[in-house]
Protein backbone atom coordinates (compact mmCIF):
# COMPACT_ATOMS: atom_id res chain seq x y z
CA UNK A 1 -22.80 -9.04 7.61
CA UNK A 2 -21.17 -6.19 9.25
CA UNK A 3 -21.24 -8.04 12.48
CA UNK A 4 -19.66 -11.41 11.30
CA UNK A 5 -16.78 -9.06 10.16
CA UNK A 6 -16.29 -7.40 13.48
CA UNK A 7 -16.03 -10.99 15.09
CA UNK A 8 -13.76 -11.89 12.54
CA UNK A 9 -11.89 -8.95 13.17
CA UNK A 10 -11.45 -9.43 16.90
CA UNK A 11 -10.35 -12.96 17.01
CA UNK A 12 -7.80 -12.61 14.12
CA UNK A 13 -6.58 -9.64 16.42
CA UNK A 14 -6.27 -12.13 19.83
CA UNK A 15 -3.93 -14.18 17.46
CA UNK A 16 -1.61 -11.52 15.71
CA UNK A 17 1.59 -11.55 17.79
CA UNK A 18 2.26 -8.78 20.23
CA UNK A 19 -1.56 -7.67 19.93
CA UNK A 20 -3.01 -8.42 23.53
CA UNK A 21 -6.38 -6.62 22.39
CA UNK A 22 -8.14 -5.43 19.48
CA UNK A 23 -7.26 -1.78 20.13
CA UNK A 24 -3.69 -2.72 19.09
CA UNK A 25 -5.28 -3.82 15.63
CA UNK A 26 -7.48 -0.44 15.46
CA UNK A 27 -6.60 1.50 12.35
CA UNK A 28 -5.14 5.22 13.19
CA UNK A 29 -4.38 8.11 10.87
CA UNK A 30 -0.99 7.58 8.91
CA UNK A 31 -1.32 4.01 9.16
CA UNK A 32 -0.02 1.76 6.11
CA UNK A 33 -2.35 -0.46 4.75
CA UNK A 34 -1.23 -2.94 2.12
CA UNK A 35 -3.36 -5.24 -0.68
CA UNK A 36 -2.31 -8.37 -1.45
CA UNK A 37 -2.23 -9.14 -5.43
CA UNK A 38 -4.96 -9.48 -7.78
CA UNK A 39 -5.34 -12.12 -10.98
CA UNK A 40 -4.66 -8.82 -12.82
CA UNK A 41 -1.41 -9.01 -14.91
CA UNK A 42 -0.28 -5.98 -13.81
CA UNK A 43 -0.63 -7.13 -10.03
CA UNK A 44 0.96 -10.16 -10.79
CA UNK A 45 3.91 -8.62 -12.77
CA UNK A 46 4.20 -5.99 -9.66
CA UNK A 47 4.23 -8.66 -6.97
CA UNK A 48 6.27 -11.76 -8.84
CA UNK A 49 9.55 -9.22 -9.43
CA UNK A 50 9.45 -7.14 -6.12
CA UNK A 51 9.70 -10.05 -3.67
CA UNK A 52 11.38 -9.64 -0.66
CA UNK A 53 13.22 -12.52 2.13
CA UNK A 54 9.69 -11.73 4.11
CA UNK A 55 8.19 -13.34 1.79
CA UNK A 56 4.98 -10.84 1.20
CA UNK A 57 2.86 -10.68 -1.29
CA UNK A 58 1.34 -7.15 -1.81
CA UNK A 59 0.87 -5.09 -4.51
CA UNK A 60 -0.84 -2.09 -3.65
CA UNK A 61 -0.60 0.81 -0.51
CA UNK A 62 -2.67 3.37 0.54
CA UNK A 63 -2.91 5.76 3.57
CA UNK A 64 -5.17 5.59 5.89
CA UNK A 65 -7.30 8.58 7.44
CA UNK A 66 -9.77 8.25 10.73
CA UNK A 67 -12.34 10.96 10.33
CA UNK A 68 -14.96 10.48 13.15
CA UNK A 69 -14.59 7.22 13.59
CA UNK A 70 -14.99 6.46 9.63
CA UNK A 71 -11.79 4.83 8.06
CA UNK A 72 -10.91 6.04 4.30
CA UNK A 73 -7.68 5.24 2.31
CA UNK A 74 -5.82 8.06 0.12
CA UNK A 75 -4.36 5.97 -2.34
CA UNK A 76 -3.25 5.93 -6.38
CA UNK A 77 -5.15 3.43 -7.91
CA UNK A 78 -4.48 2.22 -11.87
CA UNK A 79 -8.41 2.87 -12.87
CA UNK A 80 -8.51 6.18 -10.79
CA UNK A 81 -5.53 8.41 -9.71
CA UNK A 82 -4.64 9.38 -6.68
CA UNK A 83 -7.84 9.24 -4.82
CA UNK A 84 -9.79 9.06 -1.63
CA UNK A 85 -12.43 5.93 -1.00
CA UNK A 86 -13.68 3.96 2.32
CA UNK A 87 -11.92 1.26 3.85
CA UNK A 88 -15.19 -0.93 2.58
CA UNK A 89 -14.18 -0.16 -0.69
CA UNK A 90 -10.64 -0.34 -0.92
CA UNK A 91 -10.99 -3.77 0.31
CA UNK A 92 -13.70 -4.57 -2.06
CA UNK A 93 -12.46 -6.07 -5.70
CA UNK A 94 -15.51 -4.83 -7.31
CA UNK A 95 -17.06 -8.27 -7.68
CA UNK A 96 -17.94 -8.56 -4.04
CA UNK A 97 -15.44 -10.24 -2.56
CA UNK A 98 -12.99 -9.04 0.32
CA UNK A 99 -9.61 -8.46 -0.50
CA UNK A 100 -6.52 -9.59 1.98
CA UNK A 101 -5.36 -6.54 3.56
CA UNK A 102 -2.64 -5.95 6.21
CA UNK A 103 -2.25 -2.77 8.65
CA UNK A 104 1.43 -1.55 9.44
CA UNK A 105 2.43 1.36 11.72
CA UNK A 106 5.58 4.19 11.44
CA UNK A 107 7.65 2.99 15.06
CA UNK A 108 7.26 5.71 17.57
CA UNK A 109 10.17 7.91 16.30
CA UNK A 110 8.77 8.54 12.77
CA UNK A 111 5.35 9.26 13.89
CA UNK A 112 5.65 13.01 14.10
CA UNK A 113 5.42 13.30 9.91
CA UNK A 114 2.37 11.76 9.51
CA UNK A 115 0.34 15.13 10.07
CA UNK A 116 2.56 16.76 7.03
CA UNK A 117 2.38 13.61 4.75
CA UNK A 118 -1.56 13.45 5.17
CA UNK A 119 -1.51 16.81 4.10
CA UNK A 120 0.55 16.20 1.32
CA UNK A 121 -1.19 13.13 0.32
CA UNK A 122 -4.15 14.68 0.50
CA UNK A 123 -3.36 18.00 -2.16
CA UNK A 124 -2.61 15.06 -4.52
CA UNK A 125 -5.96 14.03 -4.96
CA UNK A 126 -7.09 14.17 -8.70
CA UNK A 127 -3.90 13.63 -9.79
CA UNK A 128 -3.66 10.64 -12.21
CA UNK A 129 -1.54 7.14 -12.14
CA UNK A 130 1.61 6.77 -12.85
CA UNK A 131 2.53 4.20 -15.24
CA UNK A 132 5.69 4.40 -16.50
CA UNK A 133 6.87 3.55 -12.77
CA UNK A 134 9.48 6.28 -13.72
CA UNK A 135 9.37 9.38 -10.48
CA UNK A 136 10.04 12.07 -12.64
CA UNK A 137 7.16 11.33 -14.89
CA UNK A 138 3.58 13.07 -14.05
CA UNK A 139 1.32 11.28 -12.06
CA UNK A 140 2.07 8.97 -9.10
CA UNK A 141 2.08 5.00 -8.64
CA UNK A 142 0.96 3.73 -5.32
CA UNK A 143 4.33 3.49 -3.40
CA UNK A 144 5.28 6.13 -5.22
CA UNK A 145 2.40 8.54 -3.42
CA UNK A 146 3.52 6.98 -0.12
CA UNK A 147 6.91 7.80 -0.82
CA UNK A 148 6.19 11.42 -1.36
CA UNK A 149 4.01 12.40 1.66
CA UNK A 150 6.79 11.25 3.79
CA UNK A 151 9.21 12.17 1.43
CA UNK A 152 10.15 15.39 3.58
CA UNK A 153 11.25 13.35 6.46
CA UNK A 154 13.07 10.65 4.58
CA UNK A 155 10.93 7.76 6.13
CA UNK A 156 11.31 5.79 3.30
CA UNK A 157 14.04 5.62 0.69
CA UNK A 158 14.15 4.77 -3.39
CA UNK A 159 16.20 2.01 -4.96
CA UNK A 160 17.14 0.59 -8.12
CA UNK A 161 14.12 -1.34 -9.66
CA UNK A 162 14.18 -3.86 -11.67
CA UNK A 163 11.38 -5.61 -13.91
CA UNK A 164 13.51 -8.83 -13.97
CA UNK A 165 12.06 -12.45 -13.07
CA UNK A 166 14.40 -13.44 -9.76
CA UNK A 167 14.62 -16.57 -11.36
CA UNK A 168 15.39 -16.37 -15.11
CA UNK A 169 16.79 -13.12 -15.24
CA UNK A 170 15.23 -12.01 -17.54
CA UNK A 171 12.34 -9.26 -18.08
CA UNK A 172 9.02 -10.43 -16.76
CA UNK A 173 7.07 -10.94 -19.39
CA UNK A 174 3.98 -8.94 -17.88
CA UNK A 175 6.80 -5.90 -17.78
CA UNK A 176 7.72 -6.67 -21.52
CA UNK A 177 3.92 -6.59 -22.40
CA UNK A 178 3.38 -3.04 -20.14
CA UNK A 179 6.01 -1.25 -21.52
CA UNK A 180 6.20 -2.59 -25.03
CA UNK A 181 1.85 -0.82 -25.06
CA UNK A 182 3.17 2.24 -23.75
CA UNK A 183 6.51 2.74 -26.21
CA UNK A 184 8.86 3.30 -23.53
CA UNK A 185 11.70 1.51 -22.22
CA UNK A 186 11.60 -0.65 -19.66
CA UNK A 187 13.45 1.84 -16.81
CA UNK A 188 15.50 -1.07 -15.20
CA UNK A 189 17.85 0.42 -12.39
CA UNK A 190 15.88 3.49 -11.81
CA UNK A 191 14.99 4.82 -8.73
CA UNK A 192 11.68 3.59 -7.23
CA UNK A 193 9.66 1.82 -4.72
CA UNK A 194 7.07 -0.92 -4.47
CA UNK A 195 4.68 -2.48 -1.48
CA UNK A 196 6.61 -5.55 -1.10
CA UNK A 197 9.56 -3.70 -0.44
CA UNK A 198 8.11 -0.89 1.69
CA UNK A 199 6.40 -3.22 3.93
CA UNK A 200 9.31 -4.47 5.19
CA UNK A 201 10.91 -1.12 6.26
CA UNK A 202 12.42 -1.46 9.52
CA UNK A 203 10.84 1.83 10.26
CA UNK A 204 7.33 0.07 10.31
CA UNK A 205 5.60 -2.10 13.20
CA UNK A 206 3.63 -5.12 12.15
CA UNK A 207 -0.35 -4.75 13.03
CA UNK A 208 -2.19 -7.61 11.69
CA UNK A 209 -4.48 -8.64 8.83
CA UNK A 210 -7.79 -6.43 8.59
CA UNK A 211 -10.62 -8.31 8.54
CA UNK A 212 -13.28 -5.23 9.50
CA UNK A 213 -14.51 -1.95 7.61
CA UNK A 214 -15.11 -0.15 11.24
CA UNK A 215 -12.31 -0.33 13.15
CA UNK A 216 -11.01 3.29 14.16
CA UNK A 217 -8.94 4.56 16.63
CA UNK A 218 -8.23 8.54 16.63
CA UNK A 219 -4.79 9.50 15.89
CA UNK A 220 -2.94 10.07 19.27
C-alpha cells in the first residue's frame, strides 16, 4: 500500500506546476499543510463562509515537522487540542480513507521564523480547541495556532470574520446552530483567520497535493 502511494506521490509531483522533481514536493519543517473539508457541519460551515477568489476549499492547517526523515503535523484539532500526530494520520479521516491535502511553503524571505514558530507551536501542545473562534478566548483554533507561532514576525495578519453566507447574507446556518449550543454571540467582525484565507497569502509558495505519508526533506 505504502508503495502505490509513493508512485502516486511522484507522478502527481511531475504534474504540479513549477515542480521539475519530486524533491520540490518533499515536505520540510515549517511547511503549511492544509485539509480540504469534511461532511462534518462544522467543516462545512468553516469552508462555505471563508471562500476566497482562489477558489479553495480547506478547512483545517497544521504545521509540519521532519524529525529523521518521519513527517508529523502540530496542529489544533476540534476532538483533541493542539496536538502532535503523523502525517499518516492527519490525513486519515478515521474511517480509512485518505483525506485531500495540499503542501504550501513561507517564500524565501519569511523562512527565517520558522525555527521560533515551531518552538512556539510546539509549547502549545495540550492546550485545548478553541471554539468560540474569538483570539482572546483560551484555547486555539487551527489558523488560529498558525497565526501565533508566526505571530512574532507578522507573517500572517487577522481580519474581520464573518459567519455570513456570501450569498444570502445572512448567518450560515451551521454558525447559527454552533453558537446558539455554546450561548455566545456570533463574533461577526472580529479579528481572526481561517485556512481558506491563509492559503492564499502572498507570502506562501504553492507545493502540490500530498499524496504520500513518507516524503521528507530536512529543513535547509
Amino acid at each position: 500500500m505504502l508503495d502505490k502511494y509513493i508512485v502516486l506521490f511522484m507522478i502527481t509531483a511531475m504534474f504540479v506546476s513549477g515542480c521539475d522533481n519530486k524533491d520540490e514536493m518533499s515536505i520540510r519543517t515549517g511547511d503549511l499543510l492544509f485539509r480540504g473539508k469534511t461532511p462534518s457541519a462544522l467543516s462545512t460551515a468553516i469552508d462555505e463562509v471563508t471562500q476566497t477568489e482562489a477558489g479553495k476549499h480547506f478547512s483545517h492547517v497544521g504545521l509540519a515537522e521532519v524529525v529523521d526523515n518521519n513527517i508529523f503535523v502540530i496542529h489544533s484539532d476540534g476532538s483533541k487540542g493542539v496536538d502532535r500526530e503523523t502525517l499518516k494520520d492527519f490525513m486519515n479521516d478515521g474511517g480509512g480513507d485518505t483525506l485531500y491535502v495540499e503542501a504550501y511553503r513561507l517564500k524565501s524571505d519569511f523562512r527565517d521564523a520558522i525555527p521560533e514558530a515551531m518552538e512556539r507551536a510546539t509549547a502549545l501542545i495540550g492546550e485545548p480547541y478553541n471554539y468560540t473562534y474569538i483570539i482572546e478566548d483560551s484555547g486555539y483554533y487551527c489558523s488560529e495556532l498558525v497565526w501565533y507561532a508566526f505571530a512574532t514576525d507578522s507573517v500572517f495578519a487577522l481580519d474581520p470574520m464573518t459567519f455570513k453566507d456570501p450569498e444570502s447574507g445572512a448567518f450560515h446556518e451551521g454558525w447559527v446552530e454552533h453558537y446558539g449550543k455554546l450561548g455566545v454571540e456570533i463574533p461577526e467582525g472580529l479579528p481572526g483567520c481561517n485556512p481558506n484565507g491563509m492559503a492564499g497569502s502572498d507570502k506562501l509558495e504553492y507545493l502540490g497535493v500530498v499524496v504520500s505519508y513518507s516524503q521528507a526533506q530536512p529543513q535547509p
